[in-house]
C-alpha atoms as a PDB file:
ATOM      1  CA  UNK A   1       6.260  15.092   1.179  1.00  0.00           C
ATOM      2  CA  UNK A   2       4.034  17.262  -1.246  1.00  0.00           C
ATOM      3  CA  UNK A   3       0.124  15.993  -0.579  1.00  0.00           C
ATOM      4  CA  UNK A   4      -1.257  17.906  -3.140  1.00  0.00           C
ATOM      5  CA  UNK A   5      -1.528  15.889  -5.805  1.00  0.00           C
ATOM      6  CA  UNK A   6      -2.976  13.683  -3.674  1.00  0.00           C
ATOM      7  CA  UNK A   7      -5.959  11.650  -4.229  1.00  0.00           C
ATOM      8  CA  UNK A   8      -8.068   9.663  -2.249  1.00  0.00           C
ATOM      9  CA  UNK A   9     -10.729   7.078  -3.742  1.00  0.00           C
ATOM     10  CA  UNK A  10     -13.457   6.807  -1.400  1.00  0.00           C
ATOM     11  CA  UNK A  11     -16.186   4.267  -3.810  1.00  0.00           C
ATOM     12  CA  UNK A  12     -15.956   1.610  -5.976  1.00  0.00           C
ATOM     13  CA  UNK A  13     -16.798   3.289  -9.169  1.00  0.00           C
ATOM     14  CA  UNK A  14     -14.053   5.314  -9.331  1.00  0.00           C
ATOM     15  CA  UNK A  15     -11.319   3.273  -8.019  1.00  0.00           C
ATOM     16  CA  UNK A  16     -12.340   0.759 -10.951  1.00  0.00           C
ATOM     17  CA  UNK A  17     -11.553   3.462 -13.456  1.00  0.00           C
ATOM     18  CA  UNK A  18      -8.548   5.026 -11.678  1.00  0.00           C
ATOM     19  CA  UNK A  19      -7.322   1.319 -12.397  1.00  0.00           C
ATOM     20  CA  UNK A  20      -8.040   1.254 -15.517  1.00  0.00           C
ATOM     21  CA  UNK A  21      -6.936   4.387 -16.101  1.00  0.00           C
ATOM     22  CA  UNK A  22      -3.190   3.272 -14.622  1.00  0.00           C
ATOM     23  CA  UNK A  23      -3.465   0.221 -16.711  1.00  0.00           C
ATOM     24  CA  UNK A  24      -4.468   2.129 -19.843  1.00  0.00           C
ATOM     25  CA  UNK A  25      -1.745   5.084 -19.526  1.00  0.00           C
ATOM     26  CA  UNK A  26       0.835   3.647 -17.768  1.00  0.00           C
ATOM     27  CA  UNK A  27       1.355   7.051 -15.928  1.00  0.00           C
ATOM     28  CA  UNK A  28       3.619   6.518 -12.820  1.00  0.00           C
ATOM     29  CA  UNK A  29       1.598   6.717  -9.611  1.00  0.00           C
ATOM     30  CA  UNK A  30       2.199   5.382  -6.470  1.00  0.00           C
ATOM     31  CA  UNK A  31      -0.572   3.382  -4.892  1.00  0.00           C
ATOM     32  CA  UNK A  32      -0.869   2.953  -1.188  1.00  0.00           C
ATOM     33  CA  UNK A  33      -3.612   0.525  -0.527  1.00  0.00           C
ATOM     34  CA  UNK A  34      -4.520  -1.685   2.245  1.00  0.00           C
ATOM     35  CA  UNK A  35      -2.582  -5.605   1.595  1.00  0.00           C
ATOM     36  CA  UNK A  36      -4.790  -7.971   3.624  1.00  0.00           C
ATOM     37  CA  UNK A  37      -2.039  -9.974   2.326  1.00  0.00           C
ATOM     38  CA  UNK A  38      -3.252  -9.413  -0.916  1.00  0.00           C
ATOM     39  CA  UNK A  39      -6.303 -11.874  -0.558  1.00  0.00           C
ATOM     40  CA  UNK A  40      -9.321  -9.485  -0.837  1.00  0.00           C
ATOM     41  CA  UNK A  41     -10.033  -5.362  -1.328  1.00  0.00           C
ATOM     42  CA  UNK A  42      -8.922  -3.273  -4.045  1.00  0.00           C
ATOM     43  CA  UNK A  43      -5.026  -4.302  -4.505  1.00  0.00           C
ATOM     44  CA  UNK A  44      -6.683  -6.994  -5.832  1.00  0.00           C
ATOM     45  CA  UNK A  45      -7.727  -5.038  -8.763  1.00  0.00           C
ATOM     46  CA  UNK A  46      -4.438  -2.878  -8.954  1.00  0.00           C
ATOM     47  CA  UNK A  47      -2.584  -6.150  -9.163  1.00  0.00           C
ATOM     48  CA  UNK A  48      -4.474  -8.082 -11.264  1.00  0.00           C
ATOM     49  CA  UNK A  49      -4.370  -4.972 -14.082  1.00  0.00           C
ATOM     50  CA  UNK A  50      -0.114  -4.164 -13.122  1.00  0.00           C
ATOM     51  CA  UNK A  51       1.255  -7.505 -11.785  1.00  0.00           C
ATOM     52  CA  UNK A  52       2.318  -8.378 -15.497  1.00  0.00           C
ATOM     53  CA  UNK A  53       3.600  -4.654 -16.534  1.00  0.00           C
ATOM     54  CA  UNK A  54       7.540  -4.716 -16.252  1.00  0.00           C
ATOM     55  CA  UNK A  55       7.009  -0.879 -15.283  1.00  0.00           C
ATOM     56  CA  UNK A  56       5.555  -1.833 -12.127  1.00  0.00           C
ATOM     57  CA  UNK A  57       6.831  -2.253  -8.448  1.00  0.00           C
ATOM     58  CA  UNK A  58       5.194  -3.748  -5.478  1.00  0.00           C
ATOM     59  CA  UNK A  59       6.445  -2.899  -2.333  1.00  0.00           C
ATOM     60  CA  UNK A  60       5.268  -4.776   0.966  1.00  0.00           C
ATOM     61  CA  UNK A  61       5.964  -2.959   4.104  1.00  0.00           C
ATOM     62  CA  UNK A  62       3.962  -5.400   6.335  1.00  0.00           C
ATOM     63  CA  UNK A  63       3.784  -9.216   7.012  1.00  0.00           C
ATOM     64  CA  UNK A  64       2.502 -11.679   4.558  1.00  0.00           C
ATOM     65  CA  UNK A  65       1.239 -14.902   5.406  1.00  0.00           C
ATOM     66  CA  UNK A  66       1.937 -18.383   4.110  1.00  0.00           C
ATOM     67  CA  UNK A  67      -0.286 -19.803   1.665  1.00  0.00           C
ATOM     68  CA  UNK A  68      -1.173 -15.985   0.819  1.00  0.00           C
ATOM     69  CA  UNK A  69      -1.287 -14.062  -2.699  1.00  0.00           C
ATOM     70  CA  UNK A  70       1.267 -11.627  -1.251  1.00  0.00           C
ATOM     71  CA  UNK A  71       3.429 -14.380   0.103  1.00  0.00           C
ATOM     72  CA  UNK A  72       3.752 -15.775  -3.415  1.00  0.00           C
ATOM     73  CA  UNK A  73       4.210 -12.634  -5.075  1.00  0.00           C
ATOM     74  CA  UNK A  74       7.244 -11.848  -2.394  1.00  0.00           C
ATOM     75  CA  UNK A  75       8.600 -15.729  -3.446  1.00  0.00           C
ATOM     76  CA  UNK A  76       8.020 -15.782  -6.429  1.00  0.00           C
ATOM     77  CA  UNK A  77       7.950 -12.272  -8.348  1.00  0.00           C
ATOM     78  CA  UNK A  78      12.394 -12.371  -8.214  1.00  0.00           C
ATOM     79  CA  UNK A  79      12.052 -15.509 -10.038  1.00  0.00           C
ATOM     80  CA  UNK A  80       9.709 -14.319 -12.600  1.00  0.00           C
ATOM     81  CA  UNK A  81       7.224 -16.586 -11.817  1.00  0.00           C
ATOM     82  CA  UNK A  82       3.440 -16.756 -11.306  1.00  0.00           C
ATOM     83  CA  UNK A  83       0.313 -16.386  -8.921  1.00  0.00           C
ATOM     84  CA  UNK A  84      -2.907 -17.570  -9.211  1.00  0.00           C
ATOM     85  CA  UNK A  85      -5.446 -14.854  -8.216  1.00  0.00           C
ATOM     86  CA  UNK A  86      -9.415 -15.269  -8.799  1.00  0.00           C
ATOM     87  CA  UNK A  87      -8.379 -18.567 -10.311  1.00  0.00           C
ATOM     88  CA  UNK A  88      -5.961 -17.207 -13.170  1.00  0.00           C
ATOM     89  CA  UNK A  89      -2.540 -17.198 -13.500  1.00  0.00           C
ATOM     90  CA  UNK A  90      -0.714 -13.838 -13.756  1.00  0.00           C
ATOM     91  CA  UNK A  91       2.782 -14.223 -14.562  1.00  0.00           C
ATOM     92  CA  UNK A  92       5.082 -11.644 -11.837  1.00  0.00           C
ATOM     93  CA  UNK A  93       6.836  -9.673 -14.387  1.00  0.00           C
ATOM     94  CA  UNK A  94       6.443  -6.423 -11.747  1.00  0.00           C
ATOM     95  CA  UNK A  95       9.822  -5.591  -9.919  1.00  0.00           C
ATOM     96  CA  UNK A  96       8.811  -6.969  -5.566  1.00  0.00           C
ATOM     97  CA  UNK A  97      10.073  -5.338  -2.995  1.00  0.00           C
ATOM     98  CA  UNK A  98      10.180  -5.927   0.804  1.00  0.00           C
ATOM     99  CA  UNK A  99      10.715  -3.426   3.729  1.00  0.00           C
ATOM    100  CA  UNK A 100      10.549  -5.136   7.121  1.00  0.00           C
ATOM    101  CA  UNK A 101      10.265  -3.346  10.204  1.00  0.00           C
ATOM    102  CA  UNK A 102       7.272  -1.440   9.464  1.00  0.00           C
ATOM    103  CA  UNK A 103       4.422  -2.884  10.853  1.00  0.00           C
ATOM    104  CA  UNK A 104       0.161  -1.762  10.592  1.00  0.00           C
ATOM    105  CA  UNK A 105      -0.441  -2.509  14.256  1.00  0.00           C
ATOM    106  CA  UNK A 106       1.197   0.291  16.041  1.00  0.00           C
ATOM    107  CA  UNK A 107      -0.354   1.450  18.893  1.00  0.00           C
ATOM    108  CA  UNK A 108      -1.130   5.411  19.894  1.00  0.00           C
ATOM    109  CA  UNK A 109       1.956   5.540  21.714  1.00  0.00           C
ATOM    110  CA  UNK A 110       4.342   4.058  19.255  1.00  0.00           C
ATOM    111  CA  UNK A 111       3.255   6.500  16.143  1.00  0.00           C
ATOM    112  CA  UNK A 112       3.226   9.520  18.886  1.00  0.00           C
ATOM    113  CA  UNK A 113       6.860   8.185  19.505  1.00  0.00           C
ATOM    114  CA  UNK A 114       7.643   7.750  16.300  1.00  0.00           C
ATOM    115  CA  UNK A 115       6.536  11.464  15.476  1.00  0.00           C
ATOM    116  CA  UNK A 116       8.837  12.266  18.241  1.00  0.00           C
ATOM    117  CA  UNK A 117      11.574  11.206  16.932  1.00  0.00           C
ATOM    118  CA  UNK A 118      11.508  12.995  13.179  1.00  0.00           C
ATOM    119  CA  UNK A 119      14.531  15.188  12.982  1.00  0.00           C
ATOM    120  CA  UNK A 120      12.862  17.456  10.563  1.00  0.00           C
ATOM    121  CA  UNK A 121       8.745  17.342  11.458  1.00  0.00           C
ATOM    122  CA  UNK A 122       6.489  17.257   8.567  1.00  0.00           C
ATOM    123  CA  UNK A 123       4.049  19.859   7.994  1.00  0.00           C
ATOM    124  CA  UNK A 124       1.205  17.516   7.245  1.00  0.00           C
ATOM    125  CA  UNK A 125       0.198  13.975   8.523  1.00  0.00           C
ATOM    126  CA  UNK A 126      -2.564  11.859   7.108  1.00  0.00           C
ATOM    127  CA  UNK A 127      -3.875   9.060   9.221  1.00  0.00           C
ATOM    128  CA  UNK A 128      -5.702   6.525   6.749  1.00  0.00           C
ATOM    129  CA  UNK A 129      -7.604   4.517   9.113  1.00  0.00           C
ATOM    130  CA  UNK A 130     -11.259   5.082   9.279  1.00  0.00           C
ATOM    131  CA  UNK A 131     -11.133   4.137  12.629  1.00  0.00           C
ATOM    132  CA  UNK A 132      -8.760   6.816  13.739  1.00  0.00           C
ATOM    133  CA  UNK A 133      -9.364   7.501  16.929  1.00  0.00           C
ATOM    134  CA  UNK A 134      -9.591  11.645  17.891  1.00  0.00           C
ATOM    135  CA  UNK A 135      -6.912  10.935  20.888  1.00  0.00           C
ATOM    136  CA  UNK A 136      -4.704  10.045  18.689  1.00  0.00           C
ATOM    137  CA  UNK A 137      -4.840  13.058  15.869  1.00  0.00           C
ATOM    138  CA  UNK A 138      -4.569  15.593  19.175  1.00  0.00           C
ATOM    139  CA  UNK A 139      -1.738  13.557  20.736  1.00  0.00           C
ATOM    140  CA  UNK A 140       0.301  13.605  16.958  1.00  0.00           C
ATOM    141  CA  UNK A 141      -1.127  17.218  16.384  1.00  0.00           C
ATOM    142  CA  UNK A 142       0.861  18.021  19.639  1.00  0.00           C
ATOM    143  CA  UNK A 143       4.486  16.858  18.669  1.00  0.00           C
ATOM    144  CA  UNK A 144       4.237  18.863  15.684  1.00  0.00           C
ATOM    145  CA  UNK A 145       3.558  22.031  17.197  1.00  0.00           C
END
C-alpha cells in the first residue's frame, strides 16, 4: 500500500471542504473515517453529501447497532431505500458493503499478532488512534524489523 498520496484532515475547516470538494468533483477517493455507527463525527458529513451518488460505496468493517444510521444503511441501501439522518431523508442509492471479522477493539497483542502473521510485511504502518499507546508502535515496530 502506497501512503503517499495520503492525506490526513486534522480540523473541521478543511474536512468540510475536502467534502465538498468529493461531492463537487466526484474524484474517486477512499475515505477511512471513524463509524460510531454512523450516528455522530464526520461520516456524517461524507454521507450526507455521497449517500445519494450511485458512484459511491460504503463499506462497514465493524459492528453496527440496531436502531443505528449505519444499521439502516447496511438494511436498507441493497434495497434502494432510505435513511433519515439530521431529520432528512436521503435515499441509499450508494453501493453497501459489509466485511465481518474485522473488529476496532483489538487489543496490543492481537494487532502485534496480526503483524506477525503478514506473509509479505509492509514497509509502513499507520496507527490512527490518537490514543495510541508508545508500547504498542515499539512492539509493531519490532515484527517488522
Amino acid at each position: 500500500m502506497n501512503f503517499e498520496q495520503l492525506l490526513t484532515i486534522n480540523d473541521w475547516q478543511t474536512h468540510q471542504r475536502t467534502v465538498k470538494y468529493l461531492q463537487k468533483t466526484a474524484r474517486p477517493v477512499i475515505v477511512i473515517a471513524a463509524s460510531g455507527m454512523c450516528t455522530g463525527g464526520r461520516i456524517v458529513s461524507y454521507l450526507k453529501a455521497l449517500l445519494e451518488d450511485k458512484r459511491t460505496d460504503i463499506l462497514f468493517v465493524g459492528y453496527q447497532g440496531q436502531g443505528t444510521i449505519g444499521r439502516t444503511i447496511q438494511k436498507y441501501g441493497p434495497r434502494n431505500g432510505w435513511v433519515e439522518i439530521e431529520d432528512k431523508r436521503y435515499t441509499i442509492n450508494a453501493q453497501v458493503h459489509t466485511i465481518s471479522g474485522y473488529c476496532a477493539h483489538a487489543d496490543q497483542r492481537d494487532l502485534v499478532n496480526f503483524v506477525k502473521r503478514m506473509r509479505h510485511k509492509p514497509k509502513e504502518i499507520r496507527l490512527v488512534q490518537r490514543l495510541a499507546q508508545n508500547l504498542l508502535v515499539t512492539s509493531i515496530h519490532s515484527c517488522l524489523i
